[in-house]
C-alpha atoms as a PDB file:
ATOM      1  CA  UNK A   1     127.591 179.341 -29.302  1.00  0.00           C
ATOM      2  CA  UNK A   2     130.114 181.315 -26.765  1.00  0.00           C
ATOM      3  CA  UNK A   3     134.011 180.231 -26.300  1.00  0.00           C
ATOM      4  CA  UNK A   4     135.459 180.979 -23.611  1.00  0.00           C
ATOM      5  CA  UNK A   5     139.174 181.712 -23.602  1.00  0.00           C
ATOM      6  CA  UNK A   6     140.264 179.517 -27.058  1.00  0.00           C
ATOM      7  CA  UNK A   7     143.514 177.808 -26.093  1.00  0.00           C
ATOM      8  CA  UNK A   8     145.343 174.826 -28.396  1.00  0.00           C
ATOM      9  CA  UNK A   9     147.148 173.909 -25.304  1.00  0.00           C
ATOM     10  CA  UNK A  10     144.002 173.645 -23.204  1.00  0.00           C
ATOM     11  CA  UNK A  11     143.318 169.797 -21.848  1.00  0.00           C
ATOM     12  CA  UNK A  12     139.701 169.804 -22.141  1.00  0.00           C
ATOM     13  CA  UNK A  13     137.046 171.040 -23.609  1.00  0.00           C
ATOM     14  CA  UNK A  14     133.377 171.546 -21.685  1.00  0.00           C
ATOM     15  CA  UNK A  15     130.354 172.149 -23.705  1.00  0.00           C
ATOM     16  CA  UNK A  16     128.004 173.141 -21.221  1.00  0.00           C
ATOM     17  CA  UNK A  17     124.390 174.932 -21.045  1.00  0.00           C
ATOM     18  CA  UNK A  18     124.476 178.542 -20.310  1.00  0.00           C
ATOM     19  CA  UNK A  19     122.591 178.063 -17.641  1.00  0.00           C
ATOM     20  CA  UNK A  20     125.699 177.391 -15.678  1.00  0.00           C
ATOM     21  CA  UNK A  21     127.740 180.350 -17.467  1.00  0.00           C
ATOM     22  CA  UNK A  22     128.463 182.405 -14.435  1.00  0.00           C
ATOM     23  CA  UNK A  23     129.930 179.166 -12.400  1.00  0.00           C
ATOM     24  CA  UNK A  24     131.688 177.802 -15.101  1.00  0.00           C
ATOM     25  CA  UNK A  25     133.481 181.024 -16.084  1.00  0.00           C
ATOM     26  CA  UNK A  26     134.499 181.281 -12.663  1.00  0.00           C
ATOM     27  CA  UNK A  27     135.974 178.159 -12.188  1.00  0.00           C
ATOM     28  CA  UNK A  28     137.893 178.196 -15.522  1.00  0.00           C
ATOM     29  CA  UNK A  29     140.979 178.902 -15.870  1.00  0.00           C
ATOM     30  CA  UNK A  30     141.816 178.959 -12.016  1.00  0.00           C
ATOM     31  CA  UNK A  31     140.176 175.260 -11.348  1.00  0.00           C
ATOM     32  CA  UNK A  32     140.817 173.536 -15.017  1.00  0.00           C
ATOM     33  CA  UNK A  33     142.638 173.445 -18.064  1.00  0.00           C
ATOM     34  CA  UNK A  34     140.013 173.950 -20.444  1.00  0.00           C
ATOM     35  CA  UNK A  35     138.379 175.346 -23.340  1.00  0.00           C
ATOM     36  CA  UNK A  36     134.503 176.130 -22.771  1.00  0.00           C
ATOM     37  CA  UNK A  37     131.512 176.546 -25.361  1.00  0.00           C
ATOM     38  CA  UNK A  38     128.268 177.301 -23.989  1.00  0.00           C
ATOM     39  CA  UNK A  39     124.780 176.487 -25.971  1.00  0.00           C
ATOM     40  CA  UNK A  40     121.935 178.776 -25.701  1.00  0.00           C
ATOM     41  CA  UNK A  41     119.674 177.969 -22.527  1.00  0.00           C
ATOM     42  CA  UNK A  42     116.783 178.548 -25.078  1.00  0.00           C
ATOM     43  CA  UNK A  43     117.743 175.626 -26.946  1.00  0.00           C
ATOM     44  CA  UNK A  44     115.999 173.184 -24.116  1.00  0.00           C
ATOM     45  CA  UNK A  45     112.285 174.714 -25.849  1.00  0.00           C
ATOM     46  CA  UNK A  46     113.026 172.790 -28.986  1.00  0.00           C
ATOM     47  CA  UNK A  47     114.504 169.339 -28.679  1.00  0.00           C
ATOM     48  CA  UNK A  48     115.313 168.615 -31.750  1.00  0.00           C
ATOM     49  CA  UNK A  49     117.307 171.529 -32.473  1.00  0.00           C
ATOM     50  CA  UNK A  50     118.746 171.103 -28.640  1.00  0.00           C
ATOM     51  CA  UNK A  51     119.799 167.147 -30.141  1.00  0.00           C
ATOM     52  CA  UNK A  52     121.155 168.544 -32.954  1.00  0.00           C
ATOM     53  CA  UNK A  53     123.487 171.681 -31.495  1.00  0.00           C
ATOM     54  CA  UNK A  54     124.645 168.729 -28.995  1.00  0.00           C
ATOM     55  CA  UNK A  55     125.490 166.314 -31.970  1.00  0.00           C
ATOM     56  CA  UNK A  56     127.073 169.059 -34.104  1.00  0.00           C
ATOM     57  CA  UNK A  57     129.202 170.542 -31.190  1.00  0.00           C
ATOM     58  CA  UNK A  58     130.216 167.135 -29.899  1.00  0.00           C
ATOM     59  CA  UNK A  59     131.273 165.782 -33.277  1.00  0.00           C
ATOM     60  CA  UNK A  60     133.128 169.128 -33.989  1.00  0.00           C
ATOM     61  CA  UNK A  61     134.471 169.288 -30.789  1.00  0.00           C
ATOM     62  CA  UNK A  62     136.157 165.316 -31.105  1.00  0.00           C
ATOM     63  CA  UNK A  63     138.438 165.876 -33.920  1.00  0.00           C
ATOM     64  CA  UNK A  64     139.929 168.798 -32.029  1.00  0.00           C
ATOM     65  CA  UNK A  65     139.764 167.372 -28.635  1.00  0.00           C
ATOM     66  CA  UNK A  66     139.626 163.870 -29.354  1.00  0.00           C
ATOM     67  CA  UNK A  67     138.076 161.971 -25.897  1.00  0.00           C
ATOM     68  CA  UNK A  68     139.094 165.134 -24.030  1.00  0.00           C
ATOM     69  CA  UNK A  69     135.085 166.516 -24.461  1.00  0.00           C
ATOM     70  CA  UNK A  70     133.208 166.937 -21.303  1.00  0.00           C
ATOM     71  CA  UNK A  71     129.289 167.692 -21.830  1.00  0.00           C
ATOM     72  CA  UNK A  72     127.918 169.464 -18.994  1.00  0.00           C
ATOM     73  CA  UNK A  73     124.343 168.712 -19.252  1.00  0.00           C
ATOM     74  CA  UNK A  74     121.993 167.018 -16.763  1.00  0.00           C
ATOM     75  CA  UNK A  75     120.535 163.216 -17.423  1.00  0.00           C
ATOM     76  CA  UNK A  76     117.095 165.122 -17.900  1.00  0.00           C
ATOM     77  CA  UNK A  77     118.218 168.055 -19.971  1.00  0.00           C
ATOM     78  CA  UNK A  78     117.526 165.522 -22.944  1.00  0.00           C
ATOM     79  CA  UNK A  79     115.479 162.079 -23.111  1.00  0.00           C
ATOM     80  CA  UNK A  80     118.775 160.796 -25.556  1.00  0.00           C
ATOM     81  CA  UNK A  81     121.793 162.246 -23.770  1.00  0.00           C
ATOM     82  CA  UNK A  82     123.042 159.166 -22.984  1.00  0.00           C
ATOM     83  CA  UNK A  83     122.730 157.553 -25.954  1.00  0.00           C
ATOM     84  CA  UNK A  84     124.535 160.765 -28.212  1.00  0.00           C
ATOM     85  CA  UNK A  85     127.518 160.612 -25.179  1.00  0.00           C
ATOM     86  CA  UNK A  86     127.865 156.759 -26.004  1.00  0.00           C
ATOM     87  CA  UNK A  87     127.955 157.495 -29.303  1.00  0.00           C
ATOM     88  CA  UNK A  88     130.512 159.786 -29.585  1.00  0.00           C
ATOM     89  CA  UNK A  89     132.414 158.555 -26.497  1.00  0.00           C
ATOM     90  CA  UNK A  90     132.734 161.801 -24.467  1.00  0.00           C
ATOM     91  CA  UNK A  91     132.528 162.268 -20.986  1.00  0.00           C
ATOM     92  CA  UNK A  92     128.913 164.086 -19.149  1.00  0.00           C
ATOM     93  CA  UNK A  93     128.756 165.313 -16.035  1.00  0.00           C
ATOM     94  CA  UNK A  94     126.974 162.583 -13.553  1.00  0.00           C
ATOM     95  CA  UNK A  95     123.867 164.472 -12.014  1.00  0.00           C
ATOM     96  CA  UNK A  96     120.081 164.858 -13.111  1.00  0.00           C
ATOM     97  CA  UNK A  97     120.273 168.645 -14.321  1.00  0.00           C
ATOM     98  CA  UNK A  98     122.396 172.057 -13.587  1.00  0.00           C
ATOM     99  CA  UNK A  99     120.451 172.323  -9.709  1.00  0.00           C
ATOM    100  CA  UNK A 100     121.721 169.124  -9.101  1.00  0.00           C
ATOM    101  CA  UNK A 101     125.289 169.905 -10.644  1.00  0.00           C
ATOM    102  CA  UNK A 102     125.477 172.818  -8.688  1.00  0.00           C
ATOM    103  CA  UNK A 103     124.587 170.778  -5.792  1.00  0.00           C
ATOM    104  CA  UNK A 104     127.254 168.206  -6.074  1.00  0.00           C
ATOM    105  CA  UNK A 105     124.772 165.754  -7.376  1.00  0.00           C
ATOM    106  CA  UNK A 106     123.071 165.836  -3.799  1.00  0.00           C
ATOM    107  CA  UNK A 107     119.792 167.296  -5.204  1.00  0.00           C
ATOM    108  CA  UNK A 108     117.608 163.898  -4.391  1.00  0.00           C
ATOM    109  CA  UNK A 109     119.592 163.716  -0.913  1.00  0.00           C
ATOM    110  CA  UNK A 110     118.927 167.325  -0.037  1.00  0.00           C
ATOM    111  CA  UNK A 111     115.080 167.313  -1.488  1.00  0.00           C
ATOM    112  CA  UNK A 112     114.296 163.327  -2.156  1.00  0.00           C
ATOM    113  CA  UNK A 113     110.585 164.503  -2.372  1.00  0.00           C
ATOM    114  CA  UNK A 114     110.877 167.499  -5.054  1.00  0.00           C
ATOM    115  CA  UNK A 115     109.547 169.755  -2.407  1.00  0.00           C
ATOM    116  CA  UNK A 116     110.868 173.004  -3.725  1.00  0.00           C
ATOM    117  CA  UNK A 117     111.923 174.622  -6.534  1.00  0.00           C
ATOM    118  CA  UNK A 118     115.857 175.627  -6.802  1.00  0.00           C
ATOM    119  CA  UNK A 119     116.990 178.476  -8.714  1.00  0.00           C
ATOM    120  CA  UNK A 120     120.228 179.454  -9.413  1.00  0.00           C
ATOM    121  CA  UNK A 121     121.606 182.991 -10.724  1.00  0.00           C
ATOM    122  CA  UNK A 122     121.564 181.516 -14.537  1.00  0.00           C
ATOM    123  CA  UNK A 123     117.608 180.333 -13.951  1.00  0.00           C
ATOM    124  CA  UNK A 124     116.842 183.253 -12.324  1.00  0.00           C
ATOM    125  CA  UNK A 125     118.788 185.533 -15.836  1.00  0.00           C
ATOM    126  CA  UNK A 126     116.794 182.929 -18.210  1.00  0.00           C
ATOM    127  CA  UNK A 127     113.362 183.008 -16.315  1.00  0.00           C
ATOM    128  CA  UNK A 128     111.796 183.719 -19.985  1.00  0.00           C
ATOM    129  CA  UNK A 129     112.298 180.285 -20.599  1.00  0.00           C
ATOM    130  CA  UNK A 130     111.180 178.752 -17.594  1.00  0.00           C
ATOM    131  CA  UNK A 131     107.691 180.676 -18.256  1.00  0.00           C
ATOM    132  CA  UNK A 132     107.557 179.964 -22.095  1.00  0.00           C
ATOM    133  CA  UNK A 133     108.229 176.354 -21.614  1.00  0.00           C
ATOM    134  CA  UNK A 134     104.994 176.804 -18.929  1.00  0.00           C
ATOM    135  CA  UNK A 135     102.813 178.747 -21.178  1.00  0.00           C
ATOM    136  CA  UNK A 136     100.973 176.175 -22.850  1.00  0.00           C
ATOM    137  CA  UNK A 137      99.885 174.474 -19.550  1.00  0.00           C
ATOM    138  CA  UNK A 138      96.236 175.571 -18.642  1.00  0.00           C
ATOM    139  CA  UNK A 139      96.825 174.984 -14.787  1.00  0.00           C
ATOM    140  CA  UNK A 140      99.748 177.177 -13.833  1.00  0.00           C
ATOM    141  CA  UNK A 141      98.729 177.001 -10.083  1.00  0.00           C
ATOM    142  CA  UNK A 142      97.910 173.604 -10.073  1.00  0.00           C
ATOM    143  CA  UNK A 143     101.566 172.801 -11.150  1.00  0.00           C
ATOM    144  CA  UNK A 144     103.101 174.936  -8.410  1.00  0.00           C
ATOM    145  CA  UNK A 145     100.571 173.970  -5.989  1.00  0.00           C
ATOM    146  CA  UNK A 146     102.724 170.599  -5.126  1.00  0.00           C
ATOM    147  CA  UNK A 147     105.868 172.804  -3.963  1.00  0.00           C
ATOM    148  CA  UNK A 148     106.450 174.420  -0.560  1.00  0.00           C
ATOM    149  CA  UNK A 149     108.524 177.422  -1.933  1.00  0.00           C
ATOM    150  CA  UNK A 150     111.393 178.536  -3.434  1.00  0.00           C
ATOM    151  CA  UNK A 151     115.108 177.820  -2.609  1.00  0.00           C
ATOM    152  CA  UNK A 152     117.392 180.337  -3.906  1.00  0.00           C
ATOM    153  CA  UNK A 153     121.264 178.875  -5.032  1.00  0.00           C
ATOM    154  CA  UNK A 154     123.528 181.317  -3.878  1.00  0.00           C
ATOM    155  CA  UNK A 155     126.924 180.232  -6.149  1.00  0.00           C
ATOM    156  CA  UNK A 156     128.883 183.351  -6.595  1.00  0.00           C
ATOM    157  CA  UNK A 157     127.572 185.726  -3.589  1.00  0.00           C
ATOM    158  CA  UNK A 158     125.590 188.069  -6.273  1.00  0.00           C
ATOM    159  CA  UNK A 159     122.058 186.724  -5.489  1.00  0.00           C
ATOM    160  CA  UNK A 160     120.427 189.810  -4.095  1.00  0.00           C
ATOM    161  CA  UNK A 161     121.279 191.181  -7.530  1.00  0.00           C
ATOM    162  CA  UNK A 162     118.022 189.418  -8.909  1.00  0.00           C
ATOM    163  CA  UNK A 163     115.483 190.739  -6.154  1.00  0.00           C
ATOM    164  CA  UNK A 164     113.642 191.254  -9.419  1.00  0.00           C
ATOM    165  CA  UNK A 165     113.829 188.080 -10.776  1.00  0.00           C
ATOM    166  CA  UNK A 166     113.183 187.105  -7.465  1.00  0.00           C
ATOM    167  CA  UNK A 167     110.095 188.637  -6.938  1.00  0.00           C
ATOM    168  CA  UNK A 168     108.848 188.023 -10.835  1.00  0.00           C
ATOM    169  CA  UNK A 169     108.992 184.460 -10.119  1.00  0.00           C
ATOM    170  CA  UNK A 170     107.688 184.603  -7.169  1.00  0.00           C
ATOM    171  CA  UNK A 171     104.613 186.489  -8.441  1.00  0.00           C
ATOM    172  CA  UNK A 172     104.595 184.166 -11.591  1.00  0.00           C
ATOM    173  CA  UNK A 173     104.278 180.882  -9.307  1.00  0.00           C
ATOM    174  CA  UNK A 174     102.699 182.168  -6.617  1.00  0.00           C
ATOM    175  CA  UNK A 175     105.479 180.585  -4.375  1.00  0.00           C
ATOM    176  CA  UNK A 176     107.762 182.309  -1.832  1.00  0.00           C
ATOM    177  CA  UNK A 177     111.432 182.208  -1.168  1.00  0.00           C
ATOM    178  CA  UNK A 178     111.772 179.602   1.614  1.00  0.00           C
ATOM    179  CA  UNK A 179     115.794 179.468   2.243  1.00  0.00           C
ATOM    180  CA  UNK A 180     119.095 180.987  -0.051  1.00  0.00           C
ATOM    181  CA  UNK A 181     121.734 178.450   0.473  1.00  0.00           C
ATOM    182  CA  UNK A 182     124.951 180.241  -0.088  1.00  0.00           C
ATOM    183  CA  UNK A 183     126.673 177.053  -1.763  1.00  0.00           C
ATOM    184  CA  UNK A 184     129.591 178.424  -3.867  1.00  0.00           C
ATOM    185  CA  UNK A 185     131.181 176.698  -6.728  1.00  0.00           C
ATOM    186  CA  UNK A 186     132.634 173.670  -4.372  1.00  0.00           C
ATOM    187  CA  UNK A 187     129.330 170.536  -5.317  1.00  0.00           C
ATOM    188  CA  UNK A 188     130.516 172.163  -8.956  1.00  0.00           C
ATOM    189  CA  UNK A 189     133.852 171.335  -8.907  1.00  0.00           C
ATOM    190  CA  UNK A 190     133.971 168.380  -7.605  1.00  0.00           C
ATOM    191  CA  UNK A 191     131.447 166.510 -10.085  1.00  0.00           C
ATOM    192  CA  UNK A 192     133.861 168.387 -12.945  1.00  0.00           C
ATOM    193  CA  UNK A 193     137.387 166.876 -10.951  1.00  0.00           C
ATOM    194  CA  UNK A 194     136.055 163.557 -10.715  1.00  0.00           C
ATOM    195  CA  UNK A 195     135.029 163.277 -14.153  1.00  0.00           C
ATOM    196  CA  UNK A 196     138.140 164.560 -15.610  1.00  0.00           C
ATOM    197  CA  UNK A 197     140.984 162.614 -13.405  1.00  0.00           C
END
């Protein structure tokens, strides 16, 4: 677990996957008032340990913050999400996962038939887990096969700093680099601003 800037007189507090570290830091503190703790990216290998670090952090997290918790994981990051943010009555970002945050929740408008694969400067850091959570399929090829290419999420004007990355992946699924979409932080912020007003 990381905090980010620990303030008492902070209005929220987001407990978000570190995939989304390098936009969140940069919209906090300029954008919101907020405290931030980011799980380990590594936890979405194991499940049940994922559940649990949720549960723990979002029952800590509520007698400090009382309703003032926003979870920043996607509807698919876990098949009980909603049920633990019912539970606990905190707030979760609306989208499907951190692609589709980062896209203002327009992921099925921009790519309604899953043609591509979109990665973002966190994937592209975390590509370890990407391939271990692969590892145990026999087909690799046959997976990628359905996809046109790759769509590179440009959110903080740094993505030629992962031509390695890049080309890794690229190597790994056998898929090109269609398009960068130099998106910034804006699809980001709004989901976050309308969730917190």
């Amino acid at each position: 677990m990381i905090i980010f800037q620990k303030m008492s007189s902070r209005r929220f507090c987001f407990l978000s996957c570190g995939i989304l570290k390098n936009e969140i830091i940069k919209l906090v503190p300029d954008k919101f008032k907020a405290d931030v703790i980011f799980l380990s990216p590594k936890l979405h290998l194991d499940l049940d340990k994922l559940k649990r670090m949720l549960i723990k952090n979002i029952s800590d997290l509520r007698t400090i913050y009382e309703d003032k918790v926003l979870v920043i994981y996607g509807d698919k990051c876990h098949p009980e999400i909603e049920e633990i943010i019912k539970k606990y009555k905190v707030r979760k970002l609306k989208g499907i996962n951190c692609i589709d945050f980062l896209l203002g929740g327009k992921l099925k408008d921009i790519d309604p038939e899953n043609q591509y694969i979109y990665l973002s400067p966190g994937w592209l850091e975390n590509l370890e887990i990407f391939k271990e959570a692969l590892s145990s399929q026999k087909n690799l090829k046959e997976i990628f096969k359905k996809y046109k290419g790759i769509c590179l999420l440009d959110t903080i004007d740094n993505i030629s700093n992962y031509k390695k990355e890049v080309k890794d992946f690229s190597e790994f699924s056998g898929l090109n680099v269609i398009q960068i979409k130099k998106i910034g932080l804006k699809g980001l912020e709004d989901l976050i601003r309308s969730c917190i007003s």
